[in-house]
Structures are given as C-alpha cells and as structure tokens.
N, C-alpha and C. Protein backbone atom coordinates (compact mmCIF):
# COMPACT_ATOMS: atom_id res chain seq x y z
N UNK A 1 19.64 -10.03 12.90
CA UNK A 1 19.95 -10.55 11.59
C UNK A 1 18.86 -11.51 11.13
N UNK A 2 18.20 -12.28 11.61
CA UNK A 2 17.50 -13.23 11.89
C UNK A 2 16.16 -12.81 11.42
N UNK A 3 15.56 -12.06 11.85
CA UNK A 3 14.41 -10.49 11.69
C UNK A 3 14.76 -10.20 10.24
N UNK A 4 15.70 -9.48 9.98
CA UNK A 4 15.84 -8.82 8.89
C UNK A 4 15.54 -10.13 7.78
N UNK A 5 16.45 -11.41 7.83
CA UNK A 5 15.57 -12.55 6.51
C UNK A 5 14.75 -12.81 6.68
N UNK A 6 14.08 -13.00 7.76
CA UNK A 6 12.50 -13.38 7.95
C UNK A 6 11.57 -12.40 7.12
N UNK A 7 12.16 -11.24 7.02
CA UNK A 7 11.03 -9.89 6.59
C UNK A 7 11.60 -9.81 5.42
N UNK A 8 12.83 -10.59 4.75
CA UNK A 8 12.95 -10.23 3.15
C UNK A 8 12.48 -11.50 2.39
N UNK A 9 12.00 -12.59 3.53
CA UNK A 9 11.63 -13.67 2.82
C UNK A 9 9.68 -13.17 2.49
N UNK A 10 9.47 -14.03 1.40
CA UNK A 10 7.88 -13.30 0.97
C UNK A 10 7.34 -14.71 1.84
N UNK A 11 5.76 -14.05 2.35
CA UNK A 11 5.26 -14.74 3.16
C UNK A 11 4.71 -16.16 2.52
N UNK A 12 4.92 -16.48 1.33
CA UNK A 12 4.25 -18.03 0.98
C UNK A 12 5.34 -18.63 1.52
N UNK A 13 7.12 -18.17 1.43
CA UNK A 13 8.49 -18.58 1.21
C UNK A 13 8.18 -18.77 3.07
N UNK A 14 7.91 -18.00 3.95
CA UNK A 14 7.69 -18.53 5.37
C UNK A 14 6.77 -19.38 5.14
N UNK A 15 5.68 -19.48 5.39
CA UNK A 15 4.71 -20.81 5.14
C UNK A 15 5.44 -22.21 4.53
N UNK A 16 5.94 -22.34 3.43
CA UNK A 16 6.34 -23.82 3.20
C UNK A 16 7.42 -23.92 3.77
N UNK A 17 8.59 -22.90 4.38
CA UNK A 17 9.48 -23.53 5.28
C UNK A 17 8.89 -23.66 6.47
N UNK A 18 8.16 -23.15 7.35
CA UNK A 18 7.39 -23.64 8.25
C UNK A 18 6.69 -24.95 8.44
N UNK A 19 5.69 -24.90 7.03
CA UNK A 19 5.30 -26.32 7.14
C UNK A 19 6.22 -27.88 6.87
N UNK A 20 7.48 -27.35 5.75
CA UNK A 20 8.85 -28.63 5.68
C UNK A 20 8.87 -28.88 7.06
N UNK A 21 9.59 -27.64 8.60
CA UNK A 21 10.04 -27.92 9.90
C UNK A 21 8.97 -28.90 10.25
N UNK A 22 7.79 -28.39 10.42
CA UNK A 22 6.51 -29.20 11.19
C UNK A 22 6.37 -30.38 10.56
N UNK A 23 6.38 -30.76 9.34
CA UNK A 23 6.77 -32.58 8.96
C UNK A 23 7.75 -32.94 9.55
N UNK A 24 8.89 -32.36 9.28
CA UNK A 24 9.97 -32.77 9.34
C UNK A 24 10.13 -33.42 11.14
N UNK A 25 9.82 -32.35 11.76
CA UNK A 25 9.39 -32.55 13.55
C UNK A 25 8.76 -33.74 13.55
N UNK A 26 7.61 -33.53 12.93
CA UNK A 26 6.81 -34.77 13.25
C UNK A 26 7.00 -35.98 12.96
N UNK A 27 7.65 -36.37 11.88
CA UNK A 27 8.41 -37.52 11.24
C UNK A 27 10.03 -38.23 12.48
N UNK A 28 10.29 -37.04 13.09
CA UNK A 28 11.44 -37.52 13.82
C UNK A 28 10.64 -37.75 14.85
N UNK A 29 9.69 -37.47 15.48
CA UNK A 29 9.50 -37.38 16.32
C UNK A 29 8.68 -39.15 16.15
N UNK A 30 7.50 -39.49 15.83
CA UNK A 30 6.87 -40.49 15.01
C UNK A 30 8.54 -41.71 15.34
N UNK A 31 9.17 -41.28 14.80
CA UNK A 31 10.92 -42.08 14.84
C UNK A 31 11.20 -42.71 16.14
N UNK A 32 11.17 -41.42 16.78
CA UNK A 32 11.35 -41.73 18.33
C UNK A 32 10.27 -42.37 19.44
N UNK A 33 9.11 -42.20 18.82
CA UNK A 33 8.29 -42.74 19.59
C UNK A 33 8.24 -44.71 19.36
N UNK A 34 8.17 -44.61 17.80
CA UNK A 34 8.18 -46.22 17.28
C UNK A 34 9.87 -46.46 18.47
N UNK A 35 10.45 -46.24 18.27
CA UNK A 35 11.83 -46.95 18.73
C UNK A 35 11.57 -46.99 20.01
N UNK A 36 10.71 -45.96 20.89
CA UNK A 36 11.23 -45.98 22.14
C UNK A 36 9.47 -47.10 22.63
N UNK A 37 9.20 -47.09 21.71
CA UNK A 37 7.91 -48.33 22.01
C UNK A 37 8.16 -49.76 21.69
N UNK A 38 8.90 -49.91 20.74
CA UNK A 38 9.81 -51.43 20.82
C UNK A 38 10.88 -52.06 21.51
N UNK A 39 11.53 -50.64 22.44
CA UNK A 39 12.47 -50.95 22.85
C UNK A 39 11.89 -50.87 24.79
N UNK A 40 10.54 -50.68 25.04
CA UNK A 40 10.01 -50.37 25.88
C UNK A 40 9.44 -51.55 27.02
N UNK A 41 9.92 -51.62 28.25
CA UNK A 41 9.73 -52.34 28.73
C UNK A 41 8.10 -52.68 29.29
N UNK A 42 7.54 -53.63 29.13
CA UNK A 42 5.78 -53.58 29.23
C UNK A 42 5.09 -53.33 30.31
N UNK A 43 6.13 -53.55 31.34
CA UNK A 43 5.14 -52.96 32.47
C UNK A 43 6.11 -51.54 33.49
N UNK A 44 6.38 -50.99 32.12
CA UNK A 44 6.69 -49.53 32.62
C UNK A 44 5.53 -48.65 32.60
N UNK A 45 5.34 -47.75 33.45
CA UNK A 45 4.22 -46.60 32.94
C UNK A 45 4.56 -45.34 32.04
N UNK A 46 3.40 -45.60 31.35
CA UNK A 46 3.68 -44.41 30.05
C UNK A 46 3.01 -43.31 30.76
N UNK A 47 4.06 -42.11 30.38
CA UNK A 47 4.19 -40.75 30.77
C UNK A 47 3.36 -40.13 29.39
N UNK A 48 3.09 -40.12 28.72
CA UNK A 48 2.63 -39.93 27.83
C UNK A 48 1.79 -39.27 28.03
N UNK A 49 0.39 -39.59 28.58
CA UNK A 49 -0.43 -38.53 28.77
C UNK A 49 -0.27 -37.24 29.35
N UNK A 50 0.63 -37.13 30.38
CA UNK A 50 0.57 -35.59 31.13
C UNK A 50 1.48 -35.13 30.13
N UNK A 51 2.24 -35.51 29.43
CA UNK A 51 3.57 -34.97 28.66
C UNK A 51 2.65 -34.19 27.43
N UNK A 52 1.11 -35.29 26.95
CA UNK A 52 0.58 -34.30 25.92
C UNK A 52 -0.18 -33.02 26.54
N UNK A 53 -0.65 -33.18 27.61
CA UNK A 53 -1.69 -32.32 28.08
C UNK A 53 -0.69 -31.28 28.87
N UNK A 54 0.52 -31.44 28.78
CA UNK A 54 1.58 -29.73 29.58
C UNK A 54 1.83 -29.22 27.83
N UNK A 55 1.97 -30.12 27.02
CA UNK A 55 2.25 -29.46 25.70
C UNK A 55 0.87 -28.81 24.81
N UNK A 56 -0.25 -29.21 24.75
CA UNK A 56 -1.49 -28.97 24.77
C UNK A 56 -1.60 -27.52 25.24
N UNK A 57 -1.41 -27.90 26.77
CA UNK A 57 -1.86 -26.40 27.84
C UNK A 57 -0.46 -25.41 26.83
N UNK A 58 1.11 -25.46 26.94
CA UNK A 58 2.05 -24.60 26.82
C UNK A 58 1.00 -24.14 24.88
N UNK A 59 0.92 -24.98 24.49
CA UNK A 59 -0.30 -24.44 23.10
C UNK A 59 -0.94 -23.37 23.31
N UNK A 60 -1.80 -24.00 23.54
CA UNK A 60 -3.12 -22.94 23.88
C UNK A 60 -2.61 -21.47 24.86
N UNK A 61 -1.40 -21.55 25.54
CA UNK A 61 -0.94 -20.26 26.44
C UNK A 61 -0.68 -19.41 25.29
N UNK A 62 0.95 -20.21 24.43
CA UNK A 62 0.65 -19.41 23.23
C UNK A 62 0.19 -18.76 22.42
N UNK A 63 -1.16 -19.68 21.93
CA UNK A 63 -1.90 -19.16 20.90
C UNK A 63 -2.93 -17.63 21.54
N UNK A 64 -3.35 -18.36 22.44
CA UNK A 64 -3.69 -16.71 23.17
C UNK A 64 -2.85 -15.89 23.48
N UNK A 65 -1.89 -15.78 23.67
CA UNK A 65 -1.02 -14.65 23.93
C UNK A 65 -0.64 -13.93 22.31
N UNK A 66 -0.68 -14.73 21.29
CA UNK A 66 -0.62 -14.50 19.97
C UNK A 66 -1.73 -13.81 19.74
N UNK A 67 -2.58 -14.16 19.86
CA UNK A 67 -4.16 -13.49 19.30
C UNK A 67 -4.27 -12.34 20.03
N UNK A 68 -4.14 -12.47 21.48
CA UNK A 68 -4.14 -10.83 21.99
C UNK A 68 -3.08 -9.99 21.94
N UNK A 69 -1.81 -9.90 21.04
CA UNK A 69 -1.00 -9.09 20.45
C UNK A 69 -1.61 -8.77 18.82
N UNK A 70 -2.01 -10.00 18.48
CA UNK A 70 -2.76 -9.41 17.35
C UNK A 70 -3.57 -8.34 17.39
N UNK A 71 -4.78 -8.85 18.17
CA UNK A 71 -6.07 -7.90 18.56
C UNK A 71 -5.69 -6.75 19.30
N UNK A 72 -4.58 -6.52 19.59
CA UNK A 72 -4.07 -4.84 20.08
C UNK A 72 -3.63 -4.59 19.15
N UNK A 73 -2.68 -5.37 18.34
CA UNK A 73 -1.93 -4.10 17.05
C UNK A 73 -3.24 -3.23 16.12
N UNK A 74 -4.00 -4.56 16.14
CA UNK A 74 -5.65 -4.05 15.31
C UNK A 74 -5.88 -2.80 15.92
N UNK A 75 -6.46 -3.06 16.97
CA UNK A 75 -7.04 -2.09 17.82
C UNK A 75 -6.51 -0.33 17.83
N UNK A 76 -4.93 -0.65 17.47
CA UNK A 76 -4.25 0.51 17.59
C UNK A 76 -4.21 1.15 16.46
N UNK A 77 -3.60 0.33 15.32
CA UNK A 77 -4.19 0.70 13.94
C UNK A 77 -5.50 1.04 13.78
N UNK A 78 -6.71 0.63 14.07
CA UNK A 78 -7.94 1.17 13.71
C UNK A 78 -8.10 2.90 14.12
N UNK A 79 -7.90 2.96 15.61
CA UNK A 79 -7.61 4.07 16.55
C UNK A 79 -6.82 5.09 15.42
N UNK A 80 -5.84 4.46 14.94
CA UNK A 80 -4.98 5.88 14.09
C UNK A 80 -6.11 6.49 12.91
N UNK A 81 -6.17 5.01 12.52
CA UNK A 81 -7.10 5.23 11.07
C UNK A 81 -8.03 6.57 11.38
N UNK A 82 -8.85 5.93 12.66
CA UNK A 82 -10.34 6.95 12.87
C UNK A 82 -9.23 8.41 12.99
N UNK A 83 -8.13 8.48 14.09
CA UNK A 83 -7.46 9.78 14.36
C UNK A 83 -7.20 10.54 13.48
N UNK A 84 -6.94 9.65 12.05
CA UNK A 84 -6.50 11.02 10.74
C UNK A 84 -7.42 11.28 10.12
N UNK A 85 -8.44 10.41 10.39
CA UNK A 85 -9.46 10.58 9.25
C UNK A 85 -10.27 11.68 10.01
N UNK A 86 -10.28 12.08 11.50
CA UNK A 86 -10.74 13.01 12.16
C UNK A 86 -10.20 14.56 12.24
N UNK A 87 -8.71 14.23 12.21
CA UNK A 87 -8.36 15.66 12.07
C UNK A 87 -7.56 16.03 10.65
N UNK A 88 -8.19 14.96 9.22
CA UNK A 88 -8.55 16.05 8.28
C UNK A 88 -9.68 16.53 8.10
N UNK A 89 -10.63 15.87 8.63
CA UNK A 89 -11.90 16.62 8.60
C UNK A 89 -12.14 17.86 9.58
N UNK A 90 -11.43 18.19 10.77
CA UNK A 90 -11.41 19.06 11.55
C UNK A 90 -10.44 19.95 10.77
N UNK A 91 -9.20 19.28 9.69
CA UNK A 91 -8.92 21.00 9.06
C UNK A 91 -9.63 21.08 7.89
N UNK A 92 -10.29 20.63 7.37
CA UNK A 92 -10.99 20.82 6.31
C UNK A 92 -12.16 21.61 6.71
N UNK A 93 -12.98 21.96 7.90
CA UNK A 93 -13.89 22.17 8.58
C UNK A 93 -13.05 23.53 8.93
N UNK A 94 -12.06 23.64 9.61
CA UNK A 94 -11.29 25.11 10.02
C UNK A 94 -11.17 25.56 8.49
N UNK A 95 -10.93 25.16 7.59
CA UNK A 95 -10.45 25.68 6.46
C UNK A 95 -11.42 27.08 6.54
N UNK A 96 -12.40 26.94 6.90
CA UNK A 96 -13.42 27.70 6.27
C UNK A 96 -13.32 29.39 7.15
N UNK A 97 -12.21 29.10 8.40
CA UNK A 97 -12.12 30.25 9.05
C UNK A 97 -10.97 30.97 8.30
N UNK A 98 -10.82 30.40 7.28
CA UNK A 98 -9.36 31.44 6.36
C UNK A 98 -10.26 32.47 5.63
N UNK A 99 -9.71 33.25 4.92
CA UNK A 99 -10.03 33.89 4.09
C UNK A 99 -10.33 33.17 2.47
N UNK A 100 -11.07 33.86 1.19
CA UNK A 100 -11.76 32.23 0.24
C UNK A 100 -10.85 32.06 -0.22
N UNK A 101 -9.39 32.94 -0.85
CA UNK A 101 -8.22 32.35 -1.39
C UNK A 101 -7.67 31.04 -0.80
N UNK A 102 -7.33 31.27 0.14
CA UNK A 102 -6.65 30.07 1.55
C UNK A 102 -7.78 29.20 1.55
N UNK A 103 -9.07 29.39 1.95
CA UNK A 103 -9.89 28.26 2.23
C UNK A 103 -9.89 27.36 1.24
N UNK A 104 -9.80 27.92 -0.23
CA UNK A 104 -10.17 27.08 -1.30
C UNK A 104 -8.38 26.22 -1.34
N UNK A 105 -7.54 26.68 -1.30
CA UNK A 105 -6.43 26.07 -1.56
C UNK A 105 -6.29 25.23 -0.42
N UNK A 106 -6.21 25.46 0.73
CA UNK A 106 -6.68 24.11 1.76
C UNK A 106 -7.39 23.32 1.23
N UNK A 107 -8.29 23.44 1.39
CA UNK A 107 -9.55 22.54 0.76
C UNK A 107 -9.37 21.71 -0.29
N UNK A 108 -8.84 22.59 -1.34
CA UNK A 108 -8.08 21.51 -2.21
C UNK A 108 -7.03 20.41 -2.19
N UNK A 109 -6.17 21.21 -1.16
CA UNK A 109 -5.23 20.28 -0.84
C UNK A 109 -5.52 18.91 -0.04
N UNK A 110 -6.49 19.52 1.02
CA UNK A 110 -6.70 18.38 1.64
C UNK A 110 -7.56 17.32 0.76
N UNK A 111 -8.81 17.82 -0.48
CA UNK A 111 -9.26 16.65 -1.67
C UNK A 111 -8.25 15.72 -1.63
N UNK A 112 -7.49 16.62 -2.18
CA UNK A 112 -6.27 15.36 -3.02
C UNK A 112 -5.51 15.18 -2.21
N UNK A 113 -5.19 15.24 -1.09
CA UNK A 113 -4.39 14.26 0.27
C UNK A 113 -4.90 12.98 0.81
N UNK A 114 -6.39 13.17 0.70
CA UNK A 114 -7.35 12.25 0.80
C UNK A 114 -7.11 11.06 -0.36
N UNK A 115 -7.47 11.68 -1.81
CA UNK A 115 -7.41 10.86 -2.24
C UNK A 115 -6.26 10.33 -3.06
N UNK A 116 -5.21 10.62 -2.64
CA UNK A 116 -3.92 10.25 -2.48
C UNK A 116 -3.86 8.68 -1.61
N UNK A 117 -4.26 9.17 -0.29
CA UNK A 117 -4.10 8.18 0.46
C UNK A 117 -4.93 7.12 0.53
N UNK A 118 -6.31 7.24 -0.31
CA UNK A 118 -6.96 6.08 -0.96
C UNK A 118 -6.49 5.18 -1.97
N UNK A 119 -5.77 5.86 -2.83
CA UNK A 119 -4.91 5.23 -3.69
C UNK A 119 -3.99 4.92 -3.04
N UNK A 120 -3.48 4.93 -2.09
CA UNK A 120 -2.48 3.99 -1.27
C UNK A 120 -2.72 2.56 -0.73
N UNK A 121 -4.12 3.03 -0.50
CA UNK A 121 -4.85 1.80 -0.02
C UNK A 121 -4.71 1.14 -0.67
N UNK A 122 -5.73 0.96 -1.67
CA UNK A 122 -5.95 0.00 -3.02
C UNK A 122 -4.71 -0.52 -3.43
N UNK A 123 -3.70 0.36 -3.80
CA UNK A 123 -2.93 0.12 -5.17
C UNK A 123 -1.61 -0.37 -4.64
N UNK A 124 -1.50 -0.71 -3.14
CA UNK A 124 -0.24 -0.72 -2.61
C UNK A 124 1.38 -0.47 -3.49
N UNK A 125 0.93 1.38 -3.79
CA UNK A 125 2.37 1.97 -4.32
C UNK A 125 2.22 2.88 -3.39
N UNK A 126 2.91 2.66 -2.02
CA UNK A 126 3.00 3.29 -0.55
C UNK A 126 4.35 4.45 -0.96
N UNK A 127 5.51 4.43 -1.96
CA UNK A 127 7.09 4.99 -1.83
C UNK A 127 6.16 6.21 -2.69
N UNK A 128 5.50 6.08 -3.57
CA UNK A 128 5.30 7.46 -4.63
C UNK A 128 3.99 8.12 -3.67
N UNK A 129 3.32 7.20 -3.16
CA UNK A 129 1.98 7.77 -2.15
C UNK A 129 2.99 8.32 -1.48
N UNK A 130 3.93 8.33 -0.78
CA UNK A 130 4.11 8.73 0.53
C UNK A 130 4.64 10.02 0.13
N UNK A 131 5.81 10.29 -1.49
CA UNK A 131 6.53 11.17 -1.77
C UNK A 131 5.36 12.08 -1.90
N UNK A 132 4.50 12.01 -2.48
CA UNK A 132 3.41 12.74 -2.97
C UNK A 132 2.50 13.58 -1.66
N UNK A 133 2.17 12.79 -1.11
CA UNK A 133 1.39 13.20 1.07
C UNK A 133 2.53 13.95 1.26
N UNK A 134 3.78 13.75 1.14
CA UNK A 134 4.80 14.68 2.27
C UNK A 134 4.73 16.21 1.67
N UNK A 135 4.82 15.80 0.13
CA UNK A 135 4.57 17.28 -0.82
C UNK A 135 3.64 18.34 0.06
N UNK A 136 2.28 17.54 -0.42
CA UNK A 136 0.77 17.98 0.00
C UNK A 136 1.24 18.48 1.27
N UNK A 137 1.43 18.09 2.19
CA UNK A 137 2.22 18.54 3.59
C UNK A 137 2.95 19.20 3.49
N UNK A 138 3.35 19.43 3.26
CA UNK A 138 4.27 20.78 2.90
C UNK A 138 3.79 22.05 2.24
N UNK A 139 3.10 21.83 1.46
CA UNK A 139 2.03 22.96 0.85
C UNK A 139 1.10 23.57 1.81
N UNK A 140 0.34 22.43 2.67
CA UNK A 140 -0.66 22.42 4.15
C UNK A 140 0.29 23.58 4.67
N UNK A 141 1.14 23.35 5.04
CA UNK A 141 1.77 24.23 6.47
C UNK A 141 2.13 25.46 5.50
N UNK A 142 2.37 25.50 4.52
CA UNK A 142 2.99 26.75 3.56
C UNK A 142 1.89 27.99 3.86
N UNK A 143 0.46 27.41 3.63
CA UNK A 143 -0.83 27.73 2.96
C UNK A 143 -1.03 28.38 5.11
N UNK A 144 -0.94 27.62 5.57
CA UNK A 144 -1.26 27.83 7.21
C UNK A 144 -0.27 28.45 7.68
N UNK A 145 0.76 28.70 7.23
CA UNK A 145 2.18 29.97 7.71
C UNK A 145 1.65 31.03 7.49
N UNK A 146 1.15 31.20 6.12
CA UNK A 146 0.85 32.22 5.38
C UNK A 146 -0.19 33.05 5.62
N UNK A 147 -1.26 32.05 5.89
CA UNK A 147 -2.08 32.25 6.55
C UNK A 147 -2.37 33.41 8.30
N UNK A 148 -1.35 32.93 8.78
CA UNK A 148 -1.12 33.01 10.59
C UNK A 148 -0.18 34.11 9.85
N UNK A 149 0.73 34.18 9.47
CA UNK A 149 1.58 36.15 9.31
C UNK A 149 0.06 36.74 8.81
N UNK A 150 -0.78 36.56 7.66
CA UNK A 150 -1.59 37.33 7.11
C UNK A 150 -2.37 38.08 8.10
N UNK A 151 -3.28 36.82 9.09
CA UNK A 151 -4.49 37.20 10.12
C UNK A 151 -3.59 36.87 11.92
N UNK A 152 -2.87 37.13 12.02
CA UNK A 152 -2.21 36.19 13.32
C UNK A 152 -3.71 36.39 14.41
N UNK A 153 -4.80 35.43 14.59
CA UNK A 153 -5.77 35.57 15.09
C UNK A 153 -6.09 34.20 15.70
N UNK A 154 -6.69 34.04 16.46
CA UNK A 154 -7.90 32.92 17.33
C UNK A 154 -7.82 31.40 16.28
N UNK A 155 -8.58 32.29 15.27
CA UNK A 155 -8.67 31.44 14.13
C UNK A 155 -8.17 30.69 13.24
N UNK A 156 -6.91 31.82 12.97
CA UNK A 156 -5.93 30.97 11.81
C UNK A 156 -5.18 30.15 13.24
N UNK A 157 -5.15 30.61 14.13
CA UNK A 157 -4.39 29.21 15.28
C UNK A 157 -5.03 27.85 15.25
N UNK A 158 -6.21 28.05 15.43
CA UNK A 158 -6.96 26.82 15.50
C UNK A 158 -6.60 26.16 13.93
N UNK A 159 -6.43 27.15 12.92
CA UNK A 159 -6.59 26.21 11.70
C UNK A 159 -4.72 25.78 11.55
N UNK A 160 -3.83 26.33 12.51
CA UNK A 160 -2.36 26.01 11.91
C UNK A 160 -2.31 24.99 12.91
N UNK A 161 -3.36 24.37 13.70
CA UNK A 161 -2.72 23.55 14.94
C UNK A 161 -3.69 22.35 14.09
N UNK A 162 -4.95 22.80 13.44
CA UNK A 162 -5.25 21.84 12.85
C UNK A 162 -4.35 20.87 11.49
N UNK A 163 -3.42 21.83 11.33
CA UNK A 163 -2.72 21.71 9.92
C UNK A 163 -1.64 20.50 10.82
N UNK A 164 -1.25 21.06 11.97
CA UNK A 164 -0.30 20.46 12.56
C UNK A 164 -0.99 18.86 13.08
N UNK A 165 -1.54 18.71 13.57
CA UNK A 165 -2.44 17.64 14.27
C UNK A 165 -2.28 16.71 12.64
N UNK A 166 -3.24 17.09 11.54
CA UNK A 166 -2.80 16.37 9.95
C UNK A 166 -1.50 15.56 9.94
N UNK A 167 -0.47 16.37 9.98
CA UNK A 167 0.75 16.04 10.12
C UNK A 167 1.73 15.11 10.74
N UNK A 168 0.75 15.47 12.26
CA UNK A 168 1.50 14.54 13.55
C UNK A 168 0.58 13.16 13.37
N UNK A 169 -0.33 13.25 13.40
CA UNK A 169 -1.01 11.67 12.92
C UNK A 169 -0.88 11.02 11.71
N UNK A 170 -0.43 11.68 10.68
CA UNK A 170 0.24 10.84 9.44
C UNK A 170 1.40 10.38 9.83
N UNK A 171 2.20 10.83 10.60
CA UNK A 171 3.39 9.89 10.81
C UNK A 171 2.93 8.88 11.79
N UNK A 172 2.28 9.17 12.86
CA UNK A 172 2.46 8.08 14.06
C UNK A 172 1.57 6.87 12.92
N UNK A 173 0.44 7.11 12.02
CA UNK A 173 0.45 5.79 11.34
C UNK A 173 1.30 5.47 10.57
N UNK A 174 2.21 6.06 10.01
CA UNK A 174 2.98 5.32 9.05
C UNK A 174 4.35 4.75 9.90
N UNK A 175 4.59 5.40 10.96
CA UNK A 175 5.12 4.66 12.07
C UNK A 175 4.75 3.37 12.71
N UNK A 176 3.55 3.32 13.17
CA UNK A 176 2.73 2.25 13.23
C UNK A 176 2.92 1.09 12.37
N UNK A 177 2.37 1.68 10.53
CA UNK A 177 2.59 0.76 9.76
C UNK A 177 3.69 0.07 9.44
N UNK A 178 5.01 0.81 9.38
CA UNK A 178 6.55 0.27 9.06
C UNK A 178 6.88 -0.52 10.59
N UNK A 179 6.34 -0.34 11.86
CA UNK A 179 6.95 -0.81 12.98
C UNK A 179 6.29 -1.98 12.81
N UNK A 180 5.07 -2.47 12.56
CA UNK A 180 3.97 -3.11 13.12
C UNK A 180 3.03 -4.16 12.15
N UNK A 181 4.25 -5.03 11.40
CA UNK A 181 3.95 -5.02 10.03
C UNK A 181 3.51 -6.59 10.51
C-alpha cells in the first residue's frame, strides 16, 4: 500500500516531504542534544564520536549499495536498448530474403515501428505509442505467417524467428520499464 502512494505521489511531492522529515529530524534531534548537554554531567565521557563515525560508516554502506542498484538497473536497460535495436535491424536485414511484395511491407513496417518508438522517446505519450507498436506487431507476424505458408523454407524461418525475437525484446523492455521505474 505504501509503494503504491509513493508512485502516485509526483516526484517534486517526494522531495519536499523528504526534505520537511530531514529538518524536522534534525531540529528534534539539535533538541535532544542541547537538553542532554545541559543536563550533562562534566566529567562524563562523550560517546559522541564513535556514535557519529558507526552512523557515517551505516551512510556510506547505504549510499553504495544504492548506487550499485542504480548502476545495474542502467546497465540492464542499456543491454535491452542495444537488444531491440539489434534484432530490428537483423529483421529488417532478413526482410530482404522474402519475396519484393513482403520485403517492402516488412520494411515498411519496421520504418514506422522505429519511428514510432522514437516518438515515444521524446514525447513521453508511451499508452498511444504502445497501442500503435502492438498494432505494427501484429501486422510483423501477419506479413511473416504469410510469408512461411507462402515459401515454408530456411529463409522465411530465419525471417519469422527474426519477427519473433522483435517481439520478445519489446516486451522484456517494456517490462523492464514498468518494473524498474
């Protein structure tokens, strides 16, 4: 439950409640230190130092453990990026083992799948991009069915597994993207 408002709150709306807690901490805390320093007997020893330097160290454990979950989600996302951007170019490249009807209608399709999903980039309207890619996908495999009854050969396999590969790596990123936000 907790998850779910965090992700409907917009990220400036996390930031200033974050930063209110961290005054707010620090101000009580500032509280407790003045009181427990007036009320402090003078030749007690202050704990103080190891108390900053275990909170310091428990810091810094954090913050690296933060940064290297970051720097893998990167890492994994980049990895998809290069993966689709590789096997539309590997069916765009098979396209050419169809016959020129099929090749050209692949070919086309995959243009504008491409730049479909550039305009996703930019324009972050991901719900009409996505309705639009699943279309195109669907046409892909229509065009590569059709294809494989026409020639059932070597060739149109390589190009319906390429059609398929398109397919299976558009989801694992948009899986990626909705999991991994």
């Amino acid at each position: 439950m907790l998850f779910g408002l965090l992700e409907s709150l917009p990220i400036t709306g996390i930031f200033v409640l974050v930063s209110l807690l961290m005054l707010a901490s620090f101000e009580i805390g500032y509280r407790f230190g003045d009181h427990a320093q007036s009320h402090r007997d003078e030749d007690a020893p202050s704990s103080l130092g190891p108390m900053v330097g275990g909170l310091l160290g428990m810091l810094g454990f954090v913050l690296a453990f933060t940064f290297s979950m970051a720097a893998a989600q990167h890492d994994l996302r980049k990895q998809i990026v290069v993966d689709d951007a590789n096997t539309i170019g590997t069916a765009y490249l098979r396209a050419d083992l169809l016959d020129d009807t099929s090749k050209t209608a692949v070919q086309n399709l995959l243009r504008e799948y491409v730049d479909i999903r550039l305009r996703m980039v930019s324009t972050n309207d991901r719900t009409e991009g996505l309705a639009r890619t699943g279309a195109i996908q669907r046409l892909l495999w229509k065009q590569a069915a059709a294809a494989a009854r026409m020639a059932p050969d070597t060739n149109t396999a390589l190009m319906v597994q390429a059609v398929n590969d398109v397919l299976d790596v558009h989801e694992k990123r948009v899986a990626a993207a909705l999991r991994n936000r």
